[in-house]
Protein backbone atom coordinates (compact mmCIF):
# COMPACT_ATOMS: atom_id res chain seq x y z
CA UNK A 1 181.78 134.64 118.82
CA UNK A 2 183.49 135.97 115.64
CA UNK A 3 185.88 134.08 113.39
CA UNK A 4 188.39 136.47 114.50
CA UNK A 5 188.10 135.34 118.28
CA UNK A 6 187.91 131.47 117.52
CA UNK A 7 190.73 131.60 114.72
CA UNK A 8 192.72 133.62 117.68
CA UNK A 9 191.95 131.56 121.30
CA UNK A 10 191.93 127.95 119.12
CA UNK A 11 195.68 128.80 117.58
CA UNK A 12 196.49 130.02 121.81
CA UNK A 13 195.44 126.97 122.98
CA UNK A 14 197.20 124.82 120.16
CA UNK A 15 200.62 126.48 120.73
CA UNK A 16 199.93 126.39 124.34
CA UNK A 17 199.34 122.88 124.87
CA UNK A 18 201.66 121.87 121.74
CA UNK A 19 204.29 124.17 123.04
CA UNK A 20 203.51 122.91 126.37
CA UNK A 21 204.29 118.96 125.86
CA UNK A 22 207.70 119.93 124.40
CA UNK A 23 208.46 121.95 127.32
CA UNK A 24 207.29 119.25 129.90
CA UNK A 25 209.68 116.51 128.15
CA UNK A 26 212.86 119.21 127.35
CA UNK A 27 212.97 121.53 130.01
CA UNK A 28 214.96 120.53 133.31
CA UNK A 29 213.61 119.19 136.45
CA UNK A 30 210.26 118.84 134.60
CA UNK A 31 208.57 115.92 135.73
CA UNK A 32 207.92 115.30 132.24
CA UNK A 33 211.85 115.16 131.16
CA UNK A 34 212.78 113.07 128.58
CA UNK A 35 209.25 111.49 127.91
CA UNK A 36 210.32 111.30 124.12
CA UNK A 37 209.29 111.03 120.54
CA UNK A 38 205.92 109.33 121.30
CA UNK A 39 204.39 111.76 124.15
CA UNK A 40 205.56 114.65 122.09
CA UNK A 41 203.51 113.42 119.05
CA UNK A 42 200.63 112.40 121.21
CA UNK A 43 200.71 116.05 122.96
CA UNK A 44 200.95 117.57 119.45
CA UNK A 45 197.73 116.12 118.55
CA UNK A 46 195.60 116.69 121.31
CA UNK A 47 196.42 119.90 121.16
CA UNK A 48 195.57 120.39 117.71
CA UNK A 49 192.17 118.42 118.17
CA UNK A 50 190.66 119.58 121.26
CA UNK A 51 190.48 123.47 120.27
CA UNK A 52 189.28 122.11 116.50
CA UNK A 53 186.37 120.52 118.71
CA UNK A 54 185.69 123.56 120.25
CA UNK A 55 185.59 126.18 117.62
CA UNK A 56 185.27 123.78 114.40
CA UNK A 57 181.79 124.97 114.03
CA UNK A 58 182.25 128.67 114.31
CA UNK A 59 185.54 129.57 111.83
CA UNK A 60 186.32 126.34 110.42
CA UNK A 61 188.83 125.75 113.05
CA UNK A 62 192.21 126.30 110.25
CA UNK A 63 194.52 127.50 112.62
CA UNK A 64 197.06 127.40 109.91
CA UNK A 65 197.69 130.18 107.33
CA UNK A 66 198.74 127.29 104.83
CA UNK A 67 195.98 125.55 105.59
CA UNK A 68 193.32 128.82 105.09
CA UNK A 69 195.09 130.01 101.78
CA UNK A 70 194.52 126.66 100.46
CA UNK A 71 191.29 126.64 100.92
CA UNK A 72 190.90 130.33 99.54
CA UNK A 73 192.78 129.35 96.20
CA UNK A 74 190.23 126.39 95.41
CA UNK A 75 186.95 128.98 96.13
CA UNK A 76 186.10 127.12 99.72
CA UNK A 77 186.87 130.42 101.76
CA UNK A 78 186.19 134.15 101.18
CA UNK A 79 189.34 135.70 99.95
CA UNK A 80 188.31 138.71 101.85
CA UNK A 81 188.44 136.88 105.02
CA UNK A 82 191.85 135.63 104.29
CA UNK A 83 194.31 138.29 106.29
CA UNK A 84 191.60 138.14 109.29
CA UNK A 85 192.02 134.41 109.74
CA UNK A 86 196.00 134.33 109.36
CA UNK A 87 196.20 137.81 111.92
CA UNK A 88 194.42 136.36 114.40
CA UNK A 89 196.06 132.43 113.90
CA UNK A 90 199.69 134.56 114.36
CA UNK A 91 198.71 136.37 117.40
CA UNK A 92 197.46 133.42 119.07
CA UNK A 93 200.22 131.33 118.69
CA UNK A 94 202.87 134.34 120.05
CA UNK A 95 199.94 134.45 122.94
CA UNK A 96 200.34 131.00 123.70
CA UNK A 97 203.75 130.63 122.93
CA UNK A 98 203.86 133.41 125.74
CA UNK A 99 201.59 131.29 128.03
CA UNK A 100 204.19 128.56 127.84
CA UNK A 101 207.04 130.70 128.56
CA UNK A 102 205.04 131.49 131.86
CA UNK A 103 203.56 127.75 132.58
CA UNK A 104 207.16 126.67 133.27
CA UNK A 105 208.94 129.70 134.04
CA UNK A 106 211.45 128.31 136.63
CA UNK A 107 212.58 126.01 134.53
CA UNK A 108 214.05 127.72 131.65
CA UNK A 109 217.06 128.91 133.88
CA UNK A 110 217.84 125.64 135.13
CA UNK A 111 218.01 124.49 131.47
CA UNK A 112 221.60 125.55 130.13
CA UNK A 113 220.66 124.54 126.38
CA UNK A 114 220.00 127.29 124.42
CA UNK A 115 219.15 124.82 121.77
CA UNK A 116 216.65 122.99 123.61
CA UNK A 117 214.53 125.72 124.80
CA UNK A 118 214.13 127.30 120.93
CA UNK A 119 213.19 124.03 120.14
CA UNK A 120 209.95 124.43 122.67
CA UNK A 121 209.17 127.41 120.52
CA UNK A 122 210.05 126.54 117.14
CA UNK A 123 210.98 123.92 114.72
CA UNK A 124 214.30 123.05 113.37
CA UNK A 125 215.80 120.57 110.90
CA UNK A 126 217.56 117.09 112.17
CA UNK A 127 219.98 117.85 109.13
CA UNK A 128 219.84 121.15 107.76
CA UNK A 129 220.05 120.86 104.34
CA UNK A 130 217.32 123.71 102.81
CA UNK A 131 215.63 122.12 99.54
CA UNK A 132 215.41 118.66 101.67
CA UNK A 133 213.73 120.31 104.92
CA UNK A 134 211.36 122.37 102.63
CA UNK A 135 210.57 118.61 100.76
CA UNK A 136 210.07 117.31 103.96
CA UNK A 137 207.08 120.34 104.94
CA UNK A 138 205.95 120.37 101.39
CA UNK A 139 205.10 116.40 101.70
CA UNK A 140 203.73 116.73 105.41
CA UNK A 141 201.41 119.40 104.80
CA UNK A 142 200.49 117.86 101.67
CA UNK A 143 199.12 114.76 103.46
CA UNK A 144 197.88 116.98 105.83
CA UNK A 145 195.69 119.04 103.46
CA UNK A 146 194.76 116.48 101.76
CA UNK A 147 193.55 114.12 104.20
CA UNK A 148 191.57 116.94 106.30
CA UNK A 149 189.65 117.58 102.49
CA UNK A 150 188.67 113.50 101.93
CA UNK A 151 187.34 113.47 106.01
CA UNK A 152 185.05 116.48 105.03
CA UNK A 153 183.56 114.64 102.08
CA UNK A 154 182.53 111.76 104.89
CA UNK A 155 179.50 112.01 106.23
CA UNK A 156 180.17 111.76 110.00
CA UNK A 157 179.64 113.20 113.30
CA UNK A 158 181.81 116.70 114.09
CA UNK A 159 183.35 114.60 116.94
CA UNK A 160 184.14 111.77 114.58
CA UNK A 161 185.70 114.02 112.39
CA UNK A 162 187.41 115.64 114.87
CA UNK A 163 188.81 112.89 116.24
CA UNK A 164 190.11 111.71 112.74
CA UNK A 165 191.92 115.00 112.45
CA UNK A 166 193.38 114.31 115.73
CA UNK A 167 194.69 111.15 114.97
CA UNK A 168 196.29 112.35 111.50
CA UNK A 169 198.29 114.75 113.34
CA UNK A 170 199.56 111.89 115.95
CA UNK A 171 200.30 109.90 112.61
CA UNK A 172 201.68 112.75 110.52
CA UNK A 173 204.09 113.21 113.57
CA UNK A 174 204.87 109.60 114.07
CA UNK A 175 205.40 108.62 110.16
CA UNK A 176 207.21 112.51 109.14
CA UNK A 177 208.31 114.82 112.09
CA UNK A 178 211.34 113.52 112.17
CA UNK A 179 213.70 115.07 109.29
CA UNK A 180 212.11 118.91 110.53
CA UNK A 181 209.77 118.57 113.55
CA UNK A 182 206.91 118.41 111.28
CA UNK A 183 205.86 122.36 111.17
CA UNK A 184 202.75 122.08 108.94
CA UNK A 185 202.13 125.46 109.95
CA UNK A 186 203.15 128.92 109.18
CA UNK A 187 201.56 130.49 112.53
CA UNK A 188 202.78 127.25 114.56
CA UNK A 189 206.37 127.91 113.47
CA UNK A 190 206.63 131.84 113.16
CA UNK A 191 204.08 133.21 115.70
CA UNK A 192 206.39 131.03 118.70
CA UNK A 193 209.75 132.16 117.16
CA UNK A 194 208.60 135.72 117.56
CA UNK A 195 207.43 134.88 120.54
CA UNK A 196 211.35 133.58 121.61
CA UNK A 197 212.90 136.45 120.13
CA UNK A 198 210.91 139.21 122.01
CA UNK A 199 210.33 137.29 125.69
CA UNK A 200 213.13 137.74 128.46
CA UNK A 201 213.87 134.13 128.23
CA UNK A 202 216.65 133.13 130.70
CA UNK A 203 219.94 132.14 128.97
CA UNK A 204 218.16 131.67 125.58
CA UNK A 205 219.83 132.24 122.40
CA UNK A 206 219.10 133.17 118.79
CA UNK A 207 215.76 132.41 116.92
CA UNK A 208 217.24 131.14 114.12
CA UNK A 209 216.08 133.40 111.90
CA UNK A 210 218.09 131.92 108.76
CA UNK A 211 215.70 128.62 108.97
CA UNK A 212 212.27 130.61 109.51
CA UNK A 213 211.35 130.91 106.15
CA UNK A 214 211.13 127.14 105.28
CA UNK A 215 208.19 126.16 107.95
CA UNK A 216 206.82 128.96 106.47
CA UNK A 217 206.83 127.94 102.43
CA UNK A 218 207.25 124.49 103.10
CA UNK A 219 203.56 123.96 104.40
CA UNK A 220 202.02 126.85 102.15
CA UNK A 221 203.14 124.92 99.22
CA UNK A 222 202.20 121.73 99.99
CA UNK A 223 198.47 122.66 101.20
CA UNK A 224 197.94 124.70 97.81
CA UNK A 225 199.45 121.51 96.03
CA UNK A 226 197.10 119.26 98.03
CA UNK A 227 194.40 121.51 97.70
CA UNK A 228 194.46 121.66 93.33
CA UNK A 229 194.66 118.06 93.32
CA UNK A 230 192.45 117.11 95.80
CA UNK A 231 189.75 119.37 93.64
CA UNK A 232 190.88 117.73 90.01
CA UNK A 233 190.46 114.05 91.60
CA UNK A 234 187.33 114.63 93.27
């Protein structure tokens, strides 16, 4: 399998089951409604670590732009392979994004909020105040980043490693989604709001367009950041 293919069904399947849990606990007459913070974190993680188990061995398993320039500014990925990794991590997530759309497609007309169902897609700030919600992705992804390069300098098991990652995503959620939704991803955020803004959605609304850029620089930021120091402390 290329790096092309893994980068592209591993980012599906992490929109589609991330996407997926927020759907189950927003949407209406889901029999996951209103499962809350805790299932949504959990859901987030899973879906982050079961693909990474899966494909880790064959690209990497990134699945985030931030996460693959990162590693390309501190000489741990091709540059050349750059723009092959991030097409195929944005093209999976508006695939899966898609897929979720689909999974519960009775259910978005029976949900009247417009600003619940972008929310499945996308993330959005709990105060929206710009230069604090790109802090906010800037110090999530950092941690992020960071911790993902100290569990590859552990000698471990790919399953014990993957399940680490897992668990820093459930945490990450937990300790910092709360001020933004905890993005950490350019593709996560971006490939689903395209994904909104092009599906026949019933009764959504915008995309929000005027927020998109900060999931976007938020996390690409922070990974470079964590990436430099990471590399001058160890």
């Amino acid at each position: 399998m290329s790096h092309f293919m893994a980068e592209f069904l591993g980012t599906m399947l992490l929109i589609l089951l991330g996407g997926g849990v927020c759907a189950n606990c927003t949407l209406n007459k889901s029999k996951g409604q209103s499962s809350g913070w805790i299932v949504i974190t959990a859901g987030w993680a899973f879906a982050v670590g079961l693909p990474a188990f899966i494909f880790g061995g064959i690209s990497g398993a990134h699945f985030n732009p931030a996460l693959t320039i990162a590693l390309a500014v501190i000489g741990k990925f091709p540059v050349a392979e750059v723009p092959v990794y991030i097409a195929a991590q944005m093209l999976g997530a508006i695939v899966g994004a898609a897929l979720v759309w689909l999974a519960y497609l009775p259910h978005w007309a029976e949900t009247p909020d417009k600003g619940a169902k972008l929310g499945i897609f996308c993330t959005g700030p709990a105060i929206r105040s710009y230069g604090s919600n790109v802090l906010t992705e800037v110090i999530a992804t950092f941690a992020l980043v960071f911790i993902i390069l100290g569990i590859g300098t552990v000698k471990a098991a790919d399953g014990i490693s993957t399940g680490v990652v897992t668990a820093l995503i459930w945490g990450l959620g937990l300790s910092l989604g709360g001020p933004t939704g905890y993005a950490l991803n350019p593709a996560r955020d971006l490939g689903p709001r395209i994904a909104h803004a092009i599906l026949p959605i019933s009764g959504k609304g915008d995309s929000d367009w005027s927020y998109s850029w900060v999931p976007v620089i938020g996390p690409i930021i922070g990974a470079v950041l964590a990436a430099l120091i990471f590399v001058a402390v160890f």
